[in-house]
PDB file of N, CA and C in Angstrom:
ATOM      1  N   UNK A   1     -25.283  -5.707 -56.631  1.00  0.00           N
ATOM      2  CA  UNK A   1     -25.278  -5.797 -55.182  1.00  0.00           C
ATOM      3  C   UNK A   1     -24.917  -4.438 -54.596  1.00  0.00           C
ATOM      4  N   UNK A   2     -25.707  -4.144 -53.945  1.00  0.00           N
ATOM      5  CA  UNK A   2     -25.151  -2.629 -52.813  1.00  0.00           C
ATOM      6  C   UNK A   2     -24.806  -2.838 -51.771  1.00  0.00           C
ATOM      7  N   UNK A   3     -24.058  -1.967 -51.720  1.00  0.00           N
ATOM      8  CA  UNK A   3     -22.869  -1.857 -49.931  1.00  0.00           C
ATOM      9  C   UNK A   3     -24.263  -1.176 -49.208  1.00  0.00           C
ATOM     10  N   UNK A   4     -24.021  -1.680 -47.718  1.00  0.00           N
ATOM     11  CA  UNK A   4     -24.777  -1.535 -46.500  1.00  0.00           C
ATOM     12  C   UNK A   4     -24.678   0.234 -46.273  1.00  0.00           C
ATOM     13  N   UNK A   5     -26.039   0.777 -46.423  1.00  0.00           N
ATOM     14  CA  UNK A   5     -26.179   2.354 -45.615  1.00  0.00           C
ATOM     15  C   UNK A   5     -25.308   2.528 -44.415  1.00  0.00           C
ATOM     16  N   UNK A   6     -24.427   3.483 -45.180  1.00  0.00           N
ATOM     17  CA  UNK A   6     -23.421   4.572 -43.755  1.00  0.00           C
ATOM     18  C   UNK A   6     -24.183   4.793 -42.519  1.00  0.00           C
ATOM     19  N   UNK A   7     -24.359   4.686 -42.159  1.00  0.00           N
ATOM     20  CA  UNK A   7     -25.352   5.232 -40.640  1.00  0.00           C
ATOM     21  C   UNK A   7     -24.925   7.112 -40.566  1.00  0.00           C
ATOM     22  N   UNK A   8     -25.580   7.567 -40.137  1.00  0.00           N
ATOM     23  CA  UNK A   8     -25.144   9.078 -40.088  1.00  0.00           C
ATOM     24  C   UNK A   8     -24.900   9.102 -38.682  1.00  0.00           C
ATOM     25  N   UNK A   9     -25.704   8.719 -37.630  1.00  0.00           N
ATOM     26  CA  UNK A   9     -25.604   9.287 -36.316  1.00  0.00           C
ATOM     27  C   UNK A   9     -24.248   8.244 -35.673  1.00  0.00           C
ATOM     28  N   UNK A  10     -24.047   8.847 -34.404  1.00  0.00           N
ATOM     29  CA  UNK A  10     -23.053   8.085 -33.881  1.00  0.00           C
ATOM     30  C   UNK A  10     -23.856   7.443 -32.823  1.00  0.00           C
ATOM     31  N   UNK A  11     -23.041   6.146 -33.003  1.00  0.00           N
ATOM     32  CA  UNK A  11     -23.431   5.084 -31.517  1.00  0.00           C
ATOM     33  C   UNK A  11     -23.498   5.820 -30.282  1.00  0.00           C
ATOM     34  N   UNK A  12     -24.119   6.050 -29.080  1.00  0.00           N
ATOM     35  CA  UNK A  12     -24.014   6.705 -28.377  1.00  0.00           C
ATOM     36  C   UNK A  12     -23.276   5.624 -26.989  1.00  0.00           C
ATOM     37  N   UNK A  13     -22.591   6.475 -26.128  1.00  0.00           N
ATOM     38  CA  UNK A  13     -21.622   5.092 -25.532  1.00  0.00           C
ATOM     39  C   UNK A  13     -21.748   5.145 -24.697  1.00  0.00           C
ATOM     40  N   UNK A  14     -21.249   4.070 -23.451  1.00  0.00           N
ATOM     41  CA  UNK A  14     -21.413   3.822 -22.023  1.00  0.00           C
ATOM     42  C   UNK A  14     -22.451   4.523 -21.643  1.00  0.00           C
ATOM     43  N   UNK A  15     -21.123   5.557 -21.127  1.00  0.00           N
ATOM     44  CA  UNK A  15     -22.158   6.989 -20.228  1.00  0.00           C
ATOM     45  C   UNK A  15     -22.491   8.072 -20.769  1.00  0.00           C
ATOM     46  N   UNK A  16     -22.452   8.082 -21.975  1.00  0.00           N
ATOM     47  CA  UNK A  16     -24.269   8.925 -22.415  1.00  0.00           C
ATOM     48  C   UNK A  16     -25.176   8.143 -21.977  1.00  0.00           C
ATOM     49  N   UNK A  17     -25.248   6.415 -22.466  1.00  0.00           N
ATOM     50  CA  UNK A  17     -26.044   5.916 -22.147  1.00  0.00           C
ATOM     51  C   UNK A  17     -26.846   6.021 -20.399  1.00  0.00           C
ATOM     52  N   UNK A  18     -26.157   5.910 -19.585  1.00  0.00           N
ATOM     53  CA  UNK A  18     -26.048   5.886 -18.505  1.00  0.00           C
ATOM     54  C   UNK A  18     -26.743   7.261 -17.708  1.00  0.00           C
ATOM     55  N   UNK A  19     -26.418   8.778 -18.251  1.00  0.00           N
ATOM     56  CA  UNK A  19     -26.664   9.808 -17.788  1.00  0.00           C
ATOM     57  C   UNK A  19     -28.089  10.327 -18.403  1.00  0.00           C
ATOM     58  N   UNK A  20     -28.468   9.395 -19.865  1.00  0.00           N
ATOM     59  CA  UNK A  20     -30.132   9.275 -20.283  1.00  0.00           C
ATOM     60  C   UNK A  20     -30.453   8.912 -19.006  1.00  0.00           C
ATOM     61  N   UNK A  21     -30.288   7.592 -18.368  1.00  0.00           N
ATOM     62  CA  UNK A  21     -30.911   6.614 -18.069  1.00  0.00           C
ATOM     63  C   UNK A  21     -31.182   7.210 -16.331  1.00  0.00           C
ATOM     64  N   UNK A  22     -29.610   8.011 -15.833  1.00  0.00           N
ATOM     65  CA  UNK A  22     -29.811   8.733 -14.969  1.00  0.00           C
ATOM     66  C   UNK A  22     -30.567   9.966 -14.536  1.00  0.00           C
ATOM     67  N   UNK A  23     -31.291  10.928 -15.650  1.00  0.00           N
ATOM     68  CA  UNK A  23     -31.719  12.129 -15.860  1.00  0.00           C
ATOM     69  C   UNK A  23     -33.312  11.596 -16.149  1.00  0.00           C
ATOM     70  N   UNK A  24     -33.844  10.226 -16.446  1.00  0.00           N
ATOM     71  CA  UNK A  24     -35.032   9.923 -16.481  1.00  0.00           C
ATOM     72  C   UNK A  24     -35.416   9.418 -14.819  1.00  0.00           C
ATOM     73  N   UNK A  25     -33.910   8.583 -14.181  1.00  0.00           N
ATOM     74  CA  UNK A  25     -34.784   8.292 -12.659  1.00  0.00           C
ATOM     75  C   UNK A  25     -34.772   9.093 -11.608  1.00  0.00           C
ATOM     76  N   UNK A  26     -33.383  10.506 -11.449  1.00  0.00           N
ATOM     77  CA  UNK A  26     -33.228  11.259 -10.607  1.00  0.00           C
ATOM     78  C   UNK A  26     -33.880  12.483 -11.163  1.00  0.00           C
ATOM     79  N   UNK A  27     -34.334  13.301 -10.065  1.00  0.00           N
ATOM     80  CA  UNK A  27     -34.661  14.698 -10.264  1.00  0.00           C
ATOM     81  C   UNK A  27     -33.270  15.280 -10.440  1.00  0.00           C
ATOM     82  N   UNK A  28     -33.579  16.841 -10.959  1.00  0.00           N
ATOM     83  CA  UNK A  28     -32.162  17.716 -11.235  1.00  0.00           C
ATOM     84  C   UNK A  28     -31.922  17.338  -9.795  1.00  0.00           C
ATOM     85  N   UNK A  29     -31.731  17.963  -8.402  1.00  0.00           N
ATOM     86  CA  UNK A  29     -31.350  17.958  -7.678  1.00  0.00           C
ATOM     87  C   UNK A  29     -30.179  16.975  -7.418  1.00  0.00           C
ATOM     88  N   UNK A  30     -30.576  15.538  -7.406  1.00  0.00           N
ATOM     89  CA  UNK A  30     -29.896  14.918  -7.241  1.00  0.00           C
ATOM     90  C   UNK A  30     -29.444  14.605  -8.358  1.00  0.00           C
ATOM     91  N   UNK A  31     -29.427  14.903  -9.574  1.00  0.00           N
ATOM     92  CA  UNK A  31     -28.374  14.488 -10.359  1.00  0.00           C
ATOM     93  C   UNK A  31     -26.811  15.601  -9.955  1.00  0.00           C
ATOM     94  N   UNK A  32     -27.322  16.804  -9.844  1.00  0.00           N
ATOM     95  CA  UNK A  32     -26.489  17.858  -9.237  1.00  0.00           C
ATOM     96  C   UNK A  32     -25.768  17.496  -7.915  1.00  0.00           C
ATOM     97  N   UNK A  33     -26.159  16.796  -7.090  1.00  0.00           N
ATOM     98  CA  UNK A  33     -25.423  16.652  -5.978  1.00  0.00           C
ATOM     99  C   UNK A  33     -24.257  15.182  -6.311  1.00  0.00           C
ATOM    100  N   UNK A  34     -25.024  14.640  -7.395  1.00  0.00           N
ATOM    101  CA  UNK A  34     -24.439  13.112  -7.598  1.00  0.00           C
ATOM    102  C   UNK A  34     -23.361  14.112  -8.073  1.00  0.00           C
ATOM    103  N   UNK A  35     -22.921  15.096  -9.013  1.00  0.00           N
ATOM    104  CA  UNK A  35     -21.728  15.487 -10.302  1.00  0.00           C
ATOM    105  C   UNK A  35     -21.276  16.482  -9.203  1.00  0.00           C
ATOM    106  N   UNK A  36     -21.758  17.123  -7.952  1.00  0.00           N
ATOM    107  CA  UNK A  36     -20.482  17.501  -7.537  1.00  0.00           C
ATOM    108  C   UNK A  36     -20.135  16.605  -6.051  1.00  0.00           C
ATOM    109  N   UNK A  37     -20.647  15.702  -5.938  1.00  0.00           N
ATOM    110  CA  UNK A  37     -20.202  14.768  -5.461  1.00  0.00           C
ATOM    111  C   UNK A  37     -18.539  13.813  -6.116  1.00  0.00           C
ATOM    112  N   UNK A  38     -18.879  13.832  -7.218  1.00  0.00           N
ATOM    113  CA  UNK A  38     -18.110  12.880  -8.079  1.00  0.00           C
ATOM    114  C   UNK A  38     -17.108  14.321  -8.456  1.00  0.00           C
ATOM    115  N   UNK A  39     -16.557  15.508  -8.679  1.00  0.00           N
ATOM    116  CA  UNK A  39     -16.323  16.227  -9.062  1.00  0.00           C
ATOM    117  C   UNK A  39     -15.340  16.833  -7.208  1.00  0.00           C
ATOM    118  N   UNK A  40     -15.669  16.600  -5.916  1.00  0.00           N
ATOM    119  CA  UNK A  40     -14.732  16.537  -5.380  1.00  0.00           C
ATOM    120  C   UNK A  40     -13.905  14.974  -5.278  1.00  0.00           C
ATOM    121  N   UNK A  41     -14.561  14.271  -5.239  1.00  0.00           N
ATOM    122  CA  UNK A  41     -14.064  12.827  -5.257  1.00  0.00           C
ATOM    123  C   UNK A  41     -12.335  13.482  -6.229  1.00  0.00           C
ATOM    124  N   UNK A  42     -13.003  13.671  -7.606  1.00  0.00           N
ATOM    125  CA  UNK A  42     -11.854  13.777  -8.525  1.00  0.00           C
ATOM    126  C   UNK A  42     -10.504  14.974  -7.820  1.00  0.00           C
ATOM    127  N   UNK A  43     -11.349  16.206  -7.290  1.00  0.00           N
ATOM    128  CA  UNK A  43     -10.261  17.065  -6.706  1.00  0.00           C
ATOM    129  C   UNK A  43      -9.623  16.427  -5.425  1.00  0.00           C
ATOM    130  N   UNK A  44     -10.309  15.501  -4.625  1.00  0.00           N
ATOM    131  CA  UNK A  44      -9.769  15.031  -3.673  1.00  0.00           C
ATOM    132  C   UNK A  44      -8.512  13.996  -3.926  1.00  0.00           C
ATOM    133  N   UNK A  45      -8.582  13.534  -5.010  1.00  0.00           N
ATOM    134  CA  UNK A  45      -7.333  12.562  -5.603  1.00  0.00           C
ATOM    135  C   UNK A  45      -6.444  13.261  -6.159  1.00  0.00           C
ATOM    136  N   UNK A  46      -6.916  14.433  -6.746  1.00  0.00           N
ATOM    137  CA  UNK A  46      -5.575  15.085  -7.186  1.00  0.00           C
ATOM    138  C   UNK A  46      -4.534  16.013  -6.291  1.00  0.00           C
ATOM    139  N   UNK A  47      -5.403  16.213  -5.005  1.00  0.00           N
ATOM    140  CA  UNK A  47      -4.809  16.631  -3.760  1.00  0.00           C
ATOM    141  C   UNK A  47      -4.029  15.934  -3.590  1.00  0.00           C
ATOM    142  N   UNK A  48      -4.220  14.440  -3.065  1.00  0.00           N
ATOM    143  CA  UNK A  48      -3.296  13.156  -2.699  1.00  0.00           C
ATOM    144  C   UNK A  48      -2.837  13.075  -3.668  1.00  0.00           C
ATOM    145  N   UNK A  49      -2.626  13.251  -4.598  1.00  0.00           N
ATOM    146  CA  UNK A  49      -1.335  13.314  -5.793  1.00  0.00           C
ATOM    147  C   UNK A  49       0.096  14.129  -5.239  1.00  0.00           C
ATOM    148  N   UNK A  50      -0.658  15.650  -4.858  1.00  0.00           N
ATOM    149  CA  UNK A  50       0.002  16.682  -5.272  1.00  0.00           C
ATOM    150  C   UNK A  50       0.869  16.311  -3.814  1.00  0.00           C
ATOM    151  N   UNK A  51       0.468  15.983  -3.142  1.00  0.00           N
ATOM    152  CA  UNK A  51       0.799  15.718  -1.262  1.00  0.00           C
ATOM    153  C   UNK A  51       1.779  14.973  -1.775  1.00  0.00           C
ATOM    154  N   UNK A  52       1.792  13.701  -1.926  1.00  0.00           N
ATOM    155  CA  UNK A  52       2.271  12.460  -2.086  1.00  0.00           C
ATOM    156  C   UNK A  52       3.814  13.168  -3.381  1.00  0.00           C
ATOM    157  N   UNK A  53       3.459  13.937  -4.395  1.00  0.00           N
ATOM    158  CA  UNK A  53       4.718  14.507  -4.811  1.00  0.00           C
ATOM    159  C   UNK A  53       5.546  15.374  -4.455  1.00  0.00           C
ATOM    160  N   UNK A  54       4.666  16.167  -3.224  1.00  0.00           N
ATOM    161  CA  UNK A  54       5.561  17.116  -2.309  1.00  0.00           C
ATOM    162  C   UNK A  54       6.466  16.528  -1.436  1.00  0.00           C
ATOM    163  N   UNK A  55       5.837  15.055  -0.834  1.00  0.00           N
ATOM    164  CA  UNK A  55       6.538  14.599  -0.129  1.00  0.00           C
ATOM    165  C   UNK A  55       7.647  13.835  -0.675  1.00  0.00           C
ATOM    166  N   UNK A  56       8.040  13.579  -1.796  1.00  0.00           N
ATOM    167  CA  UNK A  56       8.753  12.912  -2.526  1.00  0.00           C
ATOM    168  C   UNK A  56       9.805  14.153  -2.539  1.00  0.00           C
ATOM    169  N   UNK A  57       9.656  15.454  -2.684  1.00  0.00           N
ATOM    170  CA  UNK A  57      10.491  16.001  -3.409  1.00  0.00           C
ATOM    171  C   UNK A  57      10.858  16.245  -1.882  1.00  0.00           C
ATOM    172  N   UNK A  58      10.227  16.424  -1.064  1.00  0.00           N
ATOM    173  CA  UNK A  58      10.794  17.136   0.587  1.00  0.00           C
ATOM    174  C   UNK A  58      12.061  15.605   1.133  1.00  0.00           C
ATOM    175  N   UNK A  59      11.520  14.494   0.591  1.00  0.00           N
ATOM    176  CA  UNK A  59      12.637  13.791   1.097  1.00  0.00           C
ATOM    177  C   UNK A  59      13.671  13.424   0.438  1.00  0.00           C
ATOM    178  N   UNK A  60      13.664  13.481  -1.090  1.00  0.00           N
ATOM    179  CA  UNK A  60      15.057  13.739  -1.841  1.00  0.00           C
ATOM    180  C   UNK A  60      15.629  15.040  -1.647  1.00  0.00           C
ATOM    181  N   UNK A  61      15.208  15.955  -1.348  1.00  0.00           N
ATOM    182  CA  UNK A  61      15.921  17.173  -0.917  1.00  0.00           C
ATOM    183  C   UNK A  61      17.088  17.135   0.566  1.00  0.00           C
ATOM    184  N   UNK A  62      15.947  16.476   1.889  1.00  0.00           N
ATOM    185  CA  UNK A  62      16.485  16.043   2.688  1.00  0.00           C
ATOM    186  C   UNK A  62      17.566  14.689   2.843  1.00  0.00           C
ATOM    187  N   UNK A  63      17.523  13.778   1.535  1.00  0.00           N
ATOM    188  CA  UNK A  63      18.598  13.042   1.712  1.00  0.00           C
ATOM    189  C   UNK A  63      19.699  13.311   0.939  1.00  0.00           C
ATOM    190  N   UNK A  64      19.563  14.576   0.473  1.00  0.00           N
ATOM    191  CA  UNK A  64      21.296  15.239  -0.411  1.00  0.00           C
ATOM    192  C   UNK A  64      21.912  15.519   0.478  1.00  0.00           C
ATOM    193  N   UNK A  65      21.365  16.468   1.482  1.00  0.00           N
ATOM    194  CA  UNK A  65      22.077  17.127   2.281  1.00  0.00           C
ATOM    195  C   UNK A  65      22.734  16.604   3.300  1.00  0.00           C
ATOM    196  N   UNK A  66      24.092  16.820   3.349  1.00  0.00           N
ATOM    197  CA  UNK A  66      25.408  15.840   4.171  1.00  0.00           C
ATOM    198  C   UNK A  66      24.742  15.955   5.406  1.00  0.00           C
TER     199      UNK A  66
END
């Protein structure tokens, strides 16, 4: 009896799948506007991070002080 062939390639996942599937229905253009679309989205949350920890530190600062 023989053990089942190793596969060599790797499964390809979600969103590879997804960015095939995207790069066959959009032109470059809009795949480009979709990734820096999605690419401020991401800087725009890490803004409201950075805000949201400034303000944390501006009001434990302000409630030490007598």
């Amino acid at each position: 009896m023989q053990a089942a062939p190793v596969r060599a390639t790797a499964i390809p996942t979600f969103s590879t799948a997804l960015r095939a599937v995207e790069s066959l229905l959009m032109s470059s253009g809009q795949r480009t506007a979709r990734r820096n679309a999605w690419t401020s989205v991401l800087e725009d949350r890490r803004r409201a991070k950075d805000r949201v920890e400034a303000q944390r530190v501006i009001e434990s600062v302000a409630s030490a002080r007598p």
